[in-house]
N, C-alpha and C. Protein backbone atom coordinates (compact mmCIF):
# COMPACT_ATOMS: atom_id res chain seq x y z
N UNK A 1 53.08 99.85 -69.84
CA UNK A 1 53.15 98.82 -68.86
C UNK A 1 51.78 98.22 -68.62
N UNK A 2 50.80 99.24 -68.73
CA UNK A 2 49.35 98.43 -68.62
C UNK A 2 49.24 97.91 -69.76
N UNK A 3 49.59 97.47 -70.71
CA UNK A 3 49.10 97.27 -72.01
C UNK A 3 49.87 95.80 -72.14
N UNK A 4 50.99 95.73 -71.35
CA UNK A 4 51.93 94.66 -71.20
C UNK A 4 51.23 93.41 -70.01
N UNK A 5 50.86 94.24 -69.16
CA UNK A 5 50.07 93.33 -67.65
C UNK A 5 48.38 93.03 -68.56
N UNK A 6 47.99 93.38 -68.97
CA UNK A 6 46.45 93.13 -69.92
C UNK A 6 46.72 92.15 -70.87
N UNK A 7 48.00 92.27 -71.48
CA UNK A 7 47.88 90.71 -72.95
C UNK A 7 48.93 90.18 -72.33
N UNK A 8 49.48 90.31 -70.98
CA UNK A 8 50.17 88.84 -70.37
C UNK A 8 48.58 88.20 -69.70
N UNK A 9 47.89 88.86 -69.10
CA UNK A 9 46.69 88.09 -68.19
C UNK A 9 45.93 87.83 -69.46
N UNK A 10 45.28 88.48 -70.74
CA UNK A 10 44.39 87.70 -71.18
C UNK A 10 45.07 86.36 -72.30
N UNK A 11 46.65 86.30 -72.56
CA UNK A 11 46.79 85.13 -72.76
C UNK A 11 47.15 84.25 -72.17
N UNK A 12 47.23 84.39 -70.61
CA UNK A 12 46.95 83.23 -69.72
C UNK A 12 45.34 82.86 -69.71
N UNK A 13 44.82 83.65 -69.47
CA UNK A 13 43.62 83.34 -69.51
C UNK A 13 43.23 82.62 -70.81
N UNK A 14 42.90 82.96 -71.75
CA UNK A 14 43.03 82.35 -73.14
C UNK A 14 43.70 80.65 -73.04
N UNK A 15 45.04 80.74 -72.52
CA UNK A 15 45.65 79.49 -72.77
C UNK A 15 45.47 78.78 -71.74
N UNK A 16 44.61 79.11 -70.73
CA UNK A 16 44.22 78.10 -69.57
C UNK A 16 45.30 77.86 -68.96
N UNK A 17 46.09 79.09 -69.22
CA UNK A 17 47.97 78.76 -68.02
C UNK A 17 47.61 80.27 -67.28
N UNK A 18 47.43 79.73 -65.88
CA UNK A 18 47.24 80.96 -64.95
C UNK A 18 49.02 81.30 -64.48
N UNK A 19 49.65 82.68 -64.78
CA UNK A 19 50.20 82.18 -64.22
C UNK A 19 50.90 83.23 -62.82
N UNK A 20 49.99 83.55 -62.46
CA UNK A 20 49.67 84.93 -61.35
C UNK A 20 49.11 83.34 -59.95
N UNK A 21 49.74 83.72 -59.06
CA UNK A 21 49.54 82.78 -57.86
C UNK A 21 47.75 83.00 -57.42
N UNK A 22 47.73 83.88 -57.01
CA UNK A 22 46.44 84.25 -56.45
C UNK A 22 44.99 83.46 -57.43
N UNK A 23 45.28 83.96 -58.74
CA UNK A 23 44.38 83.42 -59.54
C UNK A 23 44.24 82.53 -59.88
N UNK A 24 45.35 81.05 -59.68
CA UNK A 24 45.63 79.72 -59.61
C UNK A 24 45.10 79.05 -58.48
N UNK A 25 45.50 79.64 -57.57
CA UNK A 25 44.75 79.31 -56.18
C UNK A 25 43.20 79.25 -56.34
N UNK A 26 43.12 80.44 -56.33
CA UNK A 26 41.37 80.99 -56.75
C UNK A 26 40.19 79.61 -57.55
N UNK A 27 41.25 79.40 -58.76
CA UNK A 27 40.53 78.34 -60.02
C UNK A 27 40.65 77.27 -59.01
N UNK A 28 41.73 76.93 -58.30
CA UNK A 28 41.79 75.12 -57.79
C UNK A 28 40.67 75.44 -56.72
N UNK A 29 40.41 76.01 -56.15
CA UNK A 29 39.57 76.41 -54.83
C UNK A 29 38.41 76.21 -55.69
N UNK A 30 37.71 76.95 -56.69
CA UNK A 30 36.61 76.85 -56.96
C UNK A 30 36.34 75.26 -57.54
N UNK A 31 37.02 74.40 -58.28
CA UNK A 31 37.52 73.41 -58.94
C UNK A 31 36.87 72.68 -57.83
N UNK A 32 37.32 72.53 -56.56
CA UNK A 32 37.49 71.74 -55.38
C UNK A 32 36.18 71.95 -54.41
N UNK A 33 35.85 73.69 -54.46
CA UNK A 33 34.40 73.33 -54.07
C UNK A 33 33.30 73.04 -54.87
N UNK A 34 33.43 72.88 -55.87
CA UNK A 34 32.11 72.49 -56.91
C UNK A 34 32.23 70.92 -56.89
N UNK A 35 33.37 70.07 -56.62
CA UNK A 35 33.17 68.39 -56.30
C UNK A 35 32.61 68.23 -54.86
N UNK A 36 32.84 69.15 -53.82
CA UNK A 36 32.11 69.21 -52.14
C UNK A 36 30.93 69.27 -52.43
N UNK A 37 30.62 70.31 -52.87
CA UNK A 37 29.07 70.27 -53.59
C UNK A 37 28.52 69.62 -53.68
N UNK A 38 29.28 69.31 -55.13
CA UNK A 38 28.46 67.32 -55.76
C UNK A 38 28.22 66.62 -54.80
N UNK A 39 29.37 66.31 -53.81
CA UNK A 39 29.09 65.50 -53.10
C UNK A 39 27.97 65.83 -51.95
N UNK A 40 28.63 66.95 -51.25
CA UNK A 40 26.80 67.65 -50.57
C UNK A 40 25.93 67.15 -50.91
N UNK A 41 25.40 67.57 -52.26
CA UNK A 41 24.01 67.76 -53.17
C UNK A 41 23.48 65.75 -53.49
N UNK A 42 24.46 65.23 -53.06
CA UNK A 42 24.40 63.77 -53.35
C UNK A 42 23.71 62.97 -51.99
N UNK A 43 24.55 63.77 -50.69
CA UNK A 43 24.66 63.50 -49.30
C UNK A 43 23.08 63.63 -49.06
N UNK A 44 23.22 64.81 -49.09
CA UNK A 44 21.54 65.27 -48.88
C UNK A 44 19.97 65.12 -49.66
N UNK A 45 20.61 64.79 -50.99
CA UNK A 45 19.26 64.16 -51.71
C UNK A 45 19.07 62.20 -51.25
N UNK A 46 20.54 61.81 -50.61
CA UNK A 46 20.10 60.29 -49.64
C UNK A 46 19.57 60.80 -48.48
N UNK A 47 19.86 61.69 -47.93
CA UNK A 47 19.73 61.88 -46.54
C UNK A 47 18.15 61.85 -46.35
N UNK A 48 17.22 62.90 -47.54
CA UNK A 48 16.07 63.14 -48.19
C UNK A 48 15.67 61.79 -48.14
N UNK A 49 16.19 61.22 -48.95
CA UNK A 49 15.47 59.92 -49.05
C UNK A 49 15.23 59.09 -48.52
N UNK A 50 15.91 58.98 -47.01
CA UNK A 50 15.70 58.30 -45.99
C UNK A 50 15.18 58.89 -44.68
N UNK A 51 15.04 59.74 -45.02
CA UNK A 51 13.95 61.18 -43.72
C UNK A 51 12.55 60.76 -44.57
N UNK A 52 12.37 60.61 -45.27
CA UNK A 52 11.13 60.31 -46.15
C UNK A 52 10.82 59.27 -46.10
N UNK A 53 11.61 57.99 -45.51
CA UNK A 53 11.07 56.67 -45.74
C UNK A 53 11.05 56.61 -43.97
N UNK A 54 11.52 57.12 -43.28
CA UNK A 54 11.86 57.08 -42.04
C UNK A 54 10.45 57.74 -41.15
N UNK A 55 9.84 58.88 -42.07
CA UNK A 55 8.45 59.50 -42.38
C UNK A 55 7.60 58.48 -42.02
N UNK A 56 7.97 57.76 -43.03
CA UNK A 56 6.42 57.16 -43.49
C UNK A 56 6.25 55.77 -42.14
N UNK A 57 7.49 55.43 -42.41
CA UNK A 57 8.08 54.29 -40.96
C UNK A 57 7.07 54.51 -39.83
N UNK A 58 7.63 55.77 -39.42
CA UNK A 58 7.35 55.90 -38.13
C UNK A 58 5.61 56.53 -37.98
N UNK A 59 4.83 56.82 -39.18
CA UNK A 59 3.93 57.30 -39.16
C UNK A 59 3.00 55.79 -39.13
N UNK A 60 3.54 54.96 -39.96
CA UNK A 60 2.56 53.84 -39.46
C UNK A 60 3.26 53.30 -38.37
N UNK A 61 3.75 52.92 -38.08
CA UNK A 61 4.41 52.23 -36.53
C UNK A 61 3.37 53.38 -35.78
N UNK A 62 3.05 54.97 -35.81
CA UNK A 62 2.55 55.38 -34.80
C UNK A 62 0.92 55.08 -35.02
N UNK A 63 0.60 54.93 -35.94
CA UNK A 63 -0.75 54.94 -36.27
C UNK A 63 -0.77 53.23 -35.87
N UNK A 64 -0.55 52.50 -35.97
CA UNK A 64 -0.71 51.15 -35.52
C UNK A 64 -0.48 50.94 -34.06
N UNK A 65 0.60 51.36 -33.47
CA UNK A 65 0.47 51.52 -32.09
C UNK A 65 -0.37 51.85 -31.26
N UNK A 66 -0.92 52.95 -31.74
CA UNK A 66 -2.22 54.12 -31.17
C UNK A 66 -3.49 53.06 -31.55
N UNK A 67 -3.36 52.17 -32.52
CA UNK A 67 -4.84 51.14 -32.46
C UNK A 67 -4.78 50.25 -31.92
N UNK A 68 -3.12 49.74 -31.92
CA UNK A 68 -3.57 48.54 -31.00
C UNK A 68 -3.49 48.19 -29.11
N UNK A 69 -2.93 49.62 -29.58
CA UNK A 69 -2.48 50.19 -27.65
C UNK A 69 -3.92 49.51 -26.99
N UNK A 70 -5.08 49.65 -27.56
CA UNK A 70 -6.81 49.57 -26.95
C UNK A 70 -7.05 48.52 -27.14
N UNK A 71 -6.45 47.62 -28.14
CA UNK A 71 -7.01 46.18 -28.23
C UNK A 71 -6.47 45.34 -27.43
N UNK A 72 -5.27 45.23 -26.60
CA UNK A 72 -4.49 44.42 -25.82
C UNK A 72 -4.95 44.26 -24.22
N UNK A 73 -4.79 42.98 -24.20
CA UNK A 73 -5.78 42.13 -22.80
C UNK A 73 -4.61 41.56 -22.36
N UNK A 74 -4.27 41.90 -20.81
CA UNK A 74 -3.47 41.39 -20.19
C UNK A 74 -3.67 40.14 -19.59
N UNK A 75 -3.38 38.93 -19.67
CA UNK A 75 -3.29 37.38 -18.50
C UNK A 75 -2.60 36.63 -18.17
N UNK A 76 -1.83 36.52 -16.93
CA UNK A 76 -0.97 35.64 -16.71
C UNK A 76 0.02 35.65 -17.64
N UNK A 77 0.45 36.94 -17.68
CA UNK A 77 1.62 37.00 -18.18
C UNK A 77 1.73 37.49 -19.62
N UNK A 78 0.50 37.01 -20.59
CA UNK A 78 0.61 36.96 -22.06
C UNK A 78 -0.25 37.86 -22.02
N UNK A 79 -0.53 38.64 -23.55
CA UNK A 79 -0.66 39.64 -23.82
C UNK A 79 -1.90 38.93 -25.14
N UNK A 80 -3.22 39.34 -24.85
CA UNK A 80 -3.91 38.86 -26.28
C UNK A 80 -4.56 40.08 -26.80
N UNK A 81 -4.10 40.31 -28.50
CA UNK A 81 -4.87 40.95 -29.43
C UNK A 81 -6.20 40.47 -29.98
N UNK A 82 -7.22 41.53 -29.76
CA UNK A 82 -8.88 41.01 -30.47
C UNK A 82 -8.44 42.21 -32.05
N UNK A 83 -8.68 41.32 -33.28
CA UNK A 83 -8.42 42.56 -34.35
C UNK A 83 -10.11 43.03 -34.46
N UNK A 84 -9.63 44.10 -35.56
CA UNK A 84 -11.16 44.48 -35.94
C UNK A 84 -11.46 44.06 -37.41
N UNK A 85 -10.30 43.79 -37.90
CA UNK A 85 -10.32 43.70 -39.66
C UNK A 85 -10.87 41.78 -39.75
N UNK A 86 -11.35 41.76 -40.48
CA UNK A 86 -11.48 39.91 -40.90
C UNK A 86 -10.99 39.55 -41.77
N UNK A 87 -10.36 38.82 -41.61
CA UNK A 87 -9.50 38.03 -42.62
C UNK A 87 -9.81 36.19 -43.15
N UNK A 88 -8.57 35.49 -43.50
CA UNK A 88 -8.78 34.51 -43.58
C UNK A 88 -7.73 33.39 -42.99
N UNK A 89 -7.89 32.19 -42.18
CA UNK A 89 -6.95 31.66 -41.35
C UNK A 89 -5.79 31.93 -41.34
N UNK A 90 -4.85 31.77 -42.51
CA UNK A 90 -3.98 31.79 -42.91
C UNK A 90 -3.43 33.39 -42.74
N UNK A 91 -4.03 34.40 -43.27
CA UNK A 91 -3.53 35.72 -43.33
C UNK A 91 -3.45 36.02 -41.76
N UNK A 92 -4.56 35.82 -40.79
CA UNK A 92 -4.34 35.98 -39.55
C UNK A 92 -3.32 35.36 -38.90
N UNK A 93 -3.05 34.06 -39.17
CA UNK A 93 -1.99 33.64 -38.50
C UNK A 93 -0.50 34.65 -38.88
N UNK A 94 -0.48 34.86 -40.44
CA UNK A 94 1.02 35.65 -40.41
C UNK A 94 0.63 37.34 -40.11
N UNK A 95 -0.80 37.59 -40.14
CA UNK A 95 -0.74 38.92 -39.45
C UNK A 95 -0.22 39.40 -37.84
N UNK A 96 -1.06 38.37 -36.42
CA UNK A 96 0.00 37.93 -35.44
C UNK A 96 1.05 37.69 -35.72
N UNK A 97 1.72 37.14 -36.70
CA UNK A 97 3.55 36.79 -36.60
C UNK A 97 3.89 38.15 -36.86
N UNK A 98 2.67 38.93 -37.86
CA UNK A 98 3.70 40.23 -37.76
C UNK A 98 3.85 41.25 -36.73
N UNK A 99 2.82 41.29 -35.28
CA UNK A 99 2.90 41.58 -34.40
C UNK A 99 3.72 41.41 -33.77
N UNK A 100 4.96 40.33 -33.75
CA UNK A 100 5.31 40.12 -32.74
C UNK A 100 5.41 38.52 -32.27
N UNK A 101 4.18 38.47 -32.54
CA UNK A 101 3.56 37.16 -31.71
C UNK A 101 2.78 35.92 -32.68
N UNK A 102 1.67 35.18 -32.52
CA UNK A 102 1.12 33.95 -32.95
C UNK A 102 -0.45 33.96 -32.54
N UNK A 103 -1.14 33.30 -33.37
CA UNK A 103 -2.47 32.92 -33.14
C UNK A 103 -2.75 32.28 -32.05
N UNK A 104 -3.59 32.98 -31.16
CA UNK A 104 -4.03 32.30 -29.80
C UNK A 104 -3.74 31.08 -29.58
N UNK A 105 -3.08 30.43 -28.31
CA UNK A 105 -2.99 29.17 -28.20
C UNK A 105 -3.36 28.91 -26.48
N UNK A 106 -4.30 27.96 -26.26
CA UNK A 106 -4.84 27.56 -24.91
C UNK A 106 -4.16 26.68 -24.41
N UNK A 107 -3.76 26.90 -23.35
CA UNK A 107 -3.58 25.48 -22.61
C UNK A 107 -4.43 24.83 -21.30
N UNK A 108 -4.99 24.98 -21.29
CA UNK A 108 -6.33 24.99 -20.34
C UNK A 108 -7.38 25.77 -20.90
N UNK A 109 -8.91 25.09 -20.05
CA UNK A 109 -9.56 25.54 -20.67
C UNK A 109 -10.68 26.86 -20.15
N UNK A 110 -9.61 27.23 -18.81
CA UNK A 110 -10.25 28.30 -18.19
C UNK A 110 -9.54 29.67 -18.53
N UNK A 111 -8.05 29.21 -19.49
CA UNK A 111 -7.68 30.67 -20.29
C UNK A 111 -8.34 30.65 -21.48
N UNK A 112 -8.74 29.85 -22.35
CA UNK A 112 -10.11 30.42 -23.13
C UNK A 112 -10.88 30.91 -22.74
N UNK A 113 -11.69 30.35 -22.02
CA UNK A 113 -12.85 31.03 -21.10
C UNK A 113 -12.68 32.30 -20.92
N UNK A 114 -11.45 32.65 -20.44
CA UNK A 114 -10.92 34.05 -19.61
C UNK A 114 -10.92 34.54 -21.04
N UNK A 115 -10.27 34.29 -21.99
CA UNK A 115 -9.73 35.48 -23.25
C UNK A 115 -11.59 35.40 -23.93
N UNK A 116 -11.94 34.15 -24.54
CA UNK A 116 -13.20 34.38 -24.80
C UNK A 116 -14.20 35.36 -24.20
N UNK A 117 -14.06 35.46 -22.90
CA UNK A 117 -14.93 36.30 -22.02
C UNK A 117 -14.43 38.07 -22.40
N UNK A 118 -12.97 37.96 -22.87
CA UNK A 118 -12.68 39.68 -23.10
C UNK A 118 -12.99 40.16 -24.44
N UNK A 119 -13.68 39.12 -25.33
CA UNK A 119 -13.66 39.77 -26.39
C UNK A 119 -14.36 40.94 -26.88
N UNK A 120 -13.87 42.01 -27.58
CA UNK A 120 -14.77 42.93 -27.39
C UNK A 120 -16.31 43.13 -28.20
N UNK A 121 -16.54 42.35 -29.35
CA UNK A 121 -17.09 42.01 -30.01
C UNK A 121 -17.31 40.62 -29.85
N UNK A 122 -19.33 40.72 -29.43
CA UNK A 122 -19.52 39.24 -29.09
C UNK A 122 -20.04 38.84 -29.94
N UNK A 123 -20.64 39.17 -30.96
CA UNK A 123 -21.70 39.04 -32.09
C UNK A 123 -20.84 38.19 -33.43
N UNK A 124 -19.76 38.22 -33.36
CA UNK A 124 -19.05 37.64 -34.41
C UNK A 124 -17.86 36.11 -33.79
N UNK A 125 -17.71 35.79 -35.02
CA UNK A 125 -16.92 34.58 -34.90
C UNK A 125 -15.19 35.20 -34.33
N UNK A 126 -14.12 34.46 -33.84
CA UNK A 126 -12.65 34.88 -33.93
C UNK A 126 -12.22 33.85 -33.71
N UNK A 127 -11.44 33.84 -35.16
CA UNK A 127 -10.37 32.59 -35.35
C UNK A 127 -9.20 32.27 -34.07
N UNK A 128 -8.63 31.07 -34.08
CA UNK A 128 -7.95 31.18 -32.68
C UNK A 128 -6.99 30.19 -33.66
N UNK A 129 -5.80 29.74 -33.17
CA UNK A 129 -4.22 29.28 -33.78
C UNK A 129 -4.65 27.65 -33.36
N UNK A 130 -5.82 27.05 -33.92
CA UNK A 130 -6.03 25.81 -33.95
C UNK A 130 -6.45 24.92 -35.36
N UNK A 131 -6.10 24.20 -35.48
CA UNK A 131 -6.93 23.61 -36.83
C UNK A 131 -6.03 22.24 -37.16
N UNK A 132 -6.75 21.52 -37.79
CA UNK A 132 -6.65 19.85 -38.22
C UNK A 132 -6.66 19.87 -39.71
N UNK A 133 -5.55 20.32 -40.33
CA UNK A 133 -4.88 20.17 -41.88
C UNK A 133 -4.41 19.11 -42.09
N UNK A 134 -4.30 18.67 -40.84
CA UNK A 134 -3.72 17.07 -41.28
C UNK A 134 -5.43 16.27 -40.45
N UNK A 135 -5.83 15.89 -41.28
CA UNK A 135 -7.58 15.43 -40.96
C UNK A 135 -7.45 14.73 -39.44
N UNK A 136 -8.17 15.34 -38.53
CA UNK A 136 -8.06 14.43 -37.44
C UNK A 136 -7.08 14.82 -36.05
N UNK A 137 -6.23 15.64 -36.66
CA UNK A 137 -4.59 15.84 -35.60
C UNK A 137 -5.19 17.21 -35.41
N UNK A 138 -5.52 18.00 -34.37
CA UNK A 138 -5.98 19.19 -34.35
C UNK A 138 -4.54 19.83 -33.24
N UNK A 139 -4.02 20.55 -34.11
CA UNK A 139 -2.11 21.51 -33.51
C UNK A 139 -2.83 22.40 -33.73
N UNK A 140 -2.10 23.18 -32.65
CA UNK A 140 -1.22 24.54 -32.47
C UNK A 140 -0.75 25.22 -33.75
N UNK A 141 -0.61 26.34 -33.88
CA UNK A 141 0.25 26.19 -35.30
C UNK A 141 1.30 27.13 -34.92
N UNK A 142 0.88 27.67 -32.84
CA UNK A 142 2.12 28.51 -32.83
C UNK A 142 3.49 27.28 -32.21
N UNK A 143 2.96 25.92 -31.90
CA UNK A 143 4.31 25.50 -31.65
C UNK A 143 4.16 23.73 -32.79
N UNK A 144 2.74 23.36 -32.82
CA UNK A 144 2.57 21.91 -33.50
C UNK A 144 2.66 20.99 -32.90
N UNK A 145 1.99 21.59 -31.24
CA UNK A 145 1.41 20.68 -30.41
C UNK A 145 0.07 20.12 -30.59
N UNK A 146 -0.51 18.92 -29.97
CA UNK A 146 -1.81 18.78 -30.06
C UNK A 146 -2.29 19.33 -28.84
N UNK A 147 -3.72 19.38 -29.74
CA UNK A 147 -4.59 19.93 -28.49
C UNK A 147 -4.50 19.09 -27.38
N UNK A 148 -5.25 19.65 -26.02
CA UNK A 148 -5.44 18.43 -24.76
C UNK A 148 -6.79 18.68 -24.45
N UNK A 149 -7.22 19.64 -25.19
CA UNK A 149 -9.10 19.85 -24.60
C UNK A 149 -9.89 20.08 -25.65
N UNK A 150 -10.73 20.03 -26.15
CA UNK A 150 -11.48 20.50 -26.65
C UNK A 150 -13.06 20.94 -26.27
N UNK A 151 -13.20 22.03 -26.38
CA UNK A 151 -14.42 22.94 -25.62
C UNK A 151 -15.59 23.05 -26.54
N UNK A 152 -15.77 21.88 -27.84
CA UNK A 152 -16.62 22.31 -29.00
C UNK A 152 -18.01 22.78 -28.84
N UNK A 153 -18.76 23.50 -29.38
CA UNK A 153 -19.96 23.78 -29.42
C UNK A 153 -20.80 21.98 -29.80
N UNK A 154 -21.50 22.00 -29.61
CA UNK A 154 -22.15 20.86 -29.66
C UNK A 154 -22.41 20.25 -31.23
N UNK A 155 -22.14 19.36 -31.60
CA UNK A 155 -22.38 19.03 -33.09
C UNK A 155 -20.92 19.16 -33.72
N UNK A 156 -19.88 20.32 -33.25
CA UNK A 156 -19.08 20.71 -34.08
C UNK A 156 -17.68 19.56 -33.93
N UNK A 157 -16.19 19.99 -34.62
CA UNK A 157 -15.00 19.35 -34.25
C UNK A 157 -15.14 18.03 -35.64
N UNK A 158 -16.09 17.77 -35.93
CA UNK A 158 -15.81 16.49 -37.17
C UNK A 158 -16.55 16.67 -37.69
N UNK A 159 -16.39 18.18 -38.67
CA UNK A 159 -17.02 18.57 -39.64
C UNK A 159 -16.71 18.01 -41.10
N UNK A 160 -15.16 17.36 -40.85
CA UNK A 160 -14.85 16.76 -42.16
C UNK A 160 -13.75 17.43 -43.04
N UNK A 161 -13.58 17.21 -44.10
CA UNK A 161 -11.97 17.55 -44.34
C UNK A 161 -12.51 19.33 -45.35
N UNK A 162 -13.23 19.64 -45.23
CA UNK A 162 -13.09 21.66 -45.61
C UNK A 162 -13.52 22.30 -43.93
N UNK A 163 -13.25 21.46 -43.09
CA UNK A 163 -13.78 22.53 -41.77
C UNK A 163 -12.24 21.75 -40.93
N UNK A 164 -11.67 22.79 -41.57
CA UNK A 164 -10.16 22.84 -40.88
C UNK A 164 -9.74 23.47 -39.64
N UNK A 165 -9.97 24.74 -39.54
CA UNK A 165 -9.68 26.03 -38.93
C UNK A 165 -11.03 25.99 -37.77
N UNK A 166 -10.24 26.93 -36.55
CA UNK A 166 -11.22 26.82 -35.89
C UNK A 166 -11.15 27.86 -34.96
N UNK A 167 -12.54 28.60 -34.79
CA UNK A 167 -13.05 29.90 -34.29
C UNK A 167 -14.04 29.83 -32.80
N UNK A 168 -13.76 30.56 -31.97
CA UNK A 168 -14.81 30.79 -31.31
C UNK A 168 -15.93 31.37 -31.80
N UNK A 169 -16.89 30.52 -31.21
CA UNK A 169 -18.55 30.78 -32.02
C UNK A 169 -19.14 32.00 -31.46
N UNK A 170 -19.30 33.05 -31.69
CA UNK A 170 -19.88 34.28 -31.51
C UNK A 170 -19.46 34.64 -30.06
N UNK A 171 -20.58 34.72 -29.01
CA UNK A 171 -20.30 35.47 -28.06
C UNK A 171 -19.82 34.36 -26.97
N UNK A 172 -19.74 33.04 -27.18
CA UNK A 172 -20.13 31.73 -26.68
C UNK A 172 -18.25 31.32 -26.41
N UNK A 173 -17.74 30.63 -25.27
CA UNK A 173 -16.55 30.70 -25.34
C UNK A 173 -16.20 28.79 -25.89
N UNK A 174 -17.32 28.48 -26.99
CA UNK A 174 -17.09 26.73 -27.36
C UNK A 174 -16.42 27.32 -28.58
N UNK A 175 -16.11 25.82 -29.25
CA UNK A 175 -15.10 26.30 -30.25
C UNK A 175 -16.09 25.20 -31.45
N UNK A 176 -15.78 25.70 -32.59
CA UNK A 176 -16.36 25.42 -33.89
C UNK A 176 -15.71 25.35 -35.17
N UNK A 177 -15.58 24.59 -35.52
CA UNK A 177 -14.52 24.22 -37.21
C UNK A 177 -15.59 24.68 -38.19
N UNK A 178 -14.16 25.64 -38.97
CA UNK A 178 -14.83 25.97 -40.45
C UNK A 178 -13.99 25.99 -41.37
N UNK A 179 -14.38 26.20 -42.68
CA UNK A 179 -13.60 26.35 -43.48
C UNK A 179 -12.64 27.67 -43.30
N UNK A 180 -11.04 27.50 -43.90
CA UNK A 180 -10.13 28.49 -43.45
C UNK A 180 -10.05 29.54 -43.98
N UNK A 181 -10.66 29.66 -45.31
CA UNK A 181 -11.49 30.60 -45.86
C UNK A 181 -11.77 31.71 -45.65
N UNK A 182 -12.79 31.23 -44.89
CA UNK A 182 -13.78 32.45 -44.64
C UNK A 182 -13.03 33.32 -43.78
N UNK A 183 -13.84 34.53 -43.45
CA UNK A 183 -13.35 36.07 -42.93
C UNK A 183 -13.35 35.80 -41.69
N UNK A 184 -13.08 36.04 -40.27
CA UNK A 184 -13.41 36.19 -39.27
C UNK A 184 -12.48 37.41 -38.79
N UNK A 185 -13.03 37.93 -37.75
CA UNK A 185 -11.86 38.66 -36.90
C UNK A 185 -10.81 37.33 -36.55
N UNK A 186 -9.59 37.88 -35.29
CA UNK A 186 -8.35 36.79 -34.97
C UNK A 186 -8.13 37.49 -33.58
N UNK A 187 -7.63 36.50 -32.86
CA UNK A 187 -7.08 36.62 -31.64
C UNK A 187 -5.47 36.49 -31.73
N UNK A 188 -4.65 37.49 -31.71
CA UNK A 188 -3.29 36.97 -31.33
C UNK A 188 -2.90 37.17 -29.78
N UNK A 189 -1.53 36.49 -29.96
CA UNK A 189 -1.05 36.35 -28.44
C UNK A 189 0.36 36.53 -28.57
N UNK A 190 0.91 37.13 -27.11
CA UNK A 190 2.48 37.56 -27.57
C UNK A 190 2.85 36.95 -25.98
N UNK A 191 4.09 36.59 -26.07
CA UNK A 191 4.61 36.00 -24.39
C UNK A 191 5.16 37.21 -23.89
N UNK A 192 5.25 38.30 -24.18
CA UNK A 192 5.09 39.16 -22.71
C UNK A 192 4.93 40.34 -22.85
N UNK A 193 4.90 41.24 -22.15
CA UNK A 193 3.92 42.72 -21.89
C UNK A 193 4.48 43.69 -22.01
């Protein structure tokens, strides 16, 4: 009888016909958790992959926060960034857009004064969201208004068609056209706090 139960199981086994319940069960069970698996092992190498990008996310969002938490000047409502990096007109303007916000824009000329007066670095130039690309028309570039004041340093404002862009002159709160070029620090501004 054992000899009968041994070459009935090893030619099921052999012929891939189980045909004992328990051991049918057994094969579909294992069958069924090795595709959970797959799928597990699939779940969790995305899951990986987005804990890792989610990493890196939040490590610069915190490291940028933590720098610019110190650079932000509260006035009447708006919120102005002094950077430390220098750039060139153009990159500053979409570096503010990526803040949030836009290249400084005055509307009077005692909130220059006021933001000029916070800058923390007086020794250098900072670009501000003004300039005459179209020769003569000096806009905004956060809305493509014209100016209504101009506060120039003496001599400056019709420098001619490569002195586009325009910066506060060092520690001085007049304003001065240069080429868009060049490096300066930037002032951005965000509408609220």
């Amino acid at each position: 009888m054992d000899f009968q139960f041994g070459f009935a199981l090893l030619l099921s086994v052999s012929t891939g016909v189980l045909s004992f319940p328990f051991i049918t069960k057994s094969k579909s069970e294992v069958v069924n958790m090795r595709g959970r698996i797959g799928q597990l092992k699939n779940k969790l190498e995305t899951m990986d992959q987005k804990l890792t990008s989610l990493e890196s996310d939040f490590s610069w969002l915190g490291h940028n926060f933590t720098v610019l938490e110190r650079k932000w000047y509260k006035h009447n409502g708006h919120c102005y960034y002094y950077s430390e990096d220098k750039t060139d007109w153009f990159k500053a303007e979409n570096n503010c857009r990526q803040l949030g916000g836009y290249m400084v824009k005055f509307d009077e000329k005692t909130e220059s004064d006021e933001i000029s007066s916070k800058r923390p670095i007086k020794n250098t130039h900072y670009w501000i969201g003004l300039s005459d690309l179209n020769e003569g028309e000096y806009r905004w570039s956060y809305d493509q208004t014209k100016a209504i004041f101009f506060p120039w340093e003496h001599g400056w404002g019709a420098k001619g068609t490569n002195n586009n862009c325009v910066a506060f002159r060092y520690g001085l709160a007049e304003w001065v056209d240069f080429p868009c070029h060049r490096q300066y620090q930037y002032i951005c501004e965000v509408d609220f706090c």
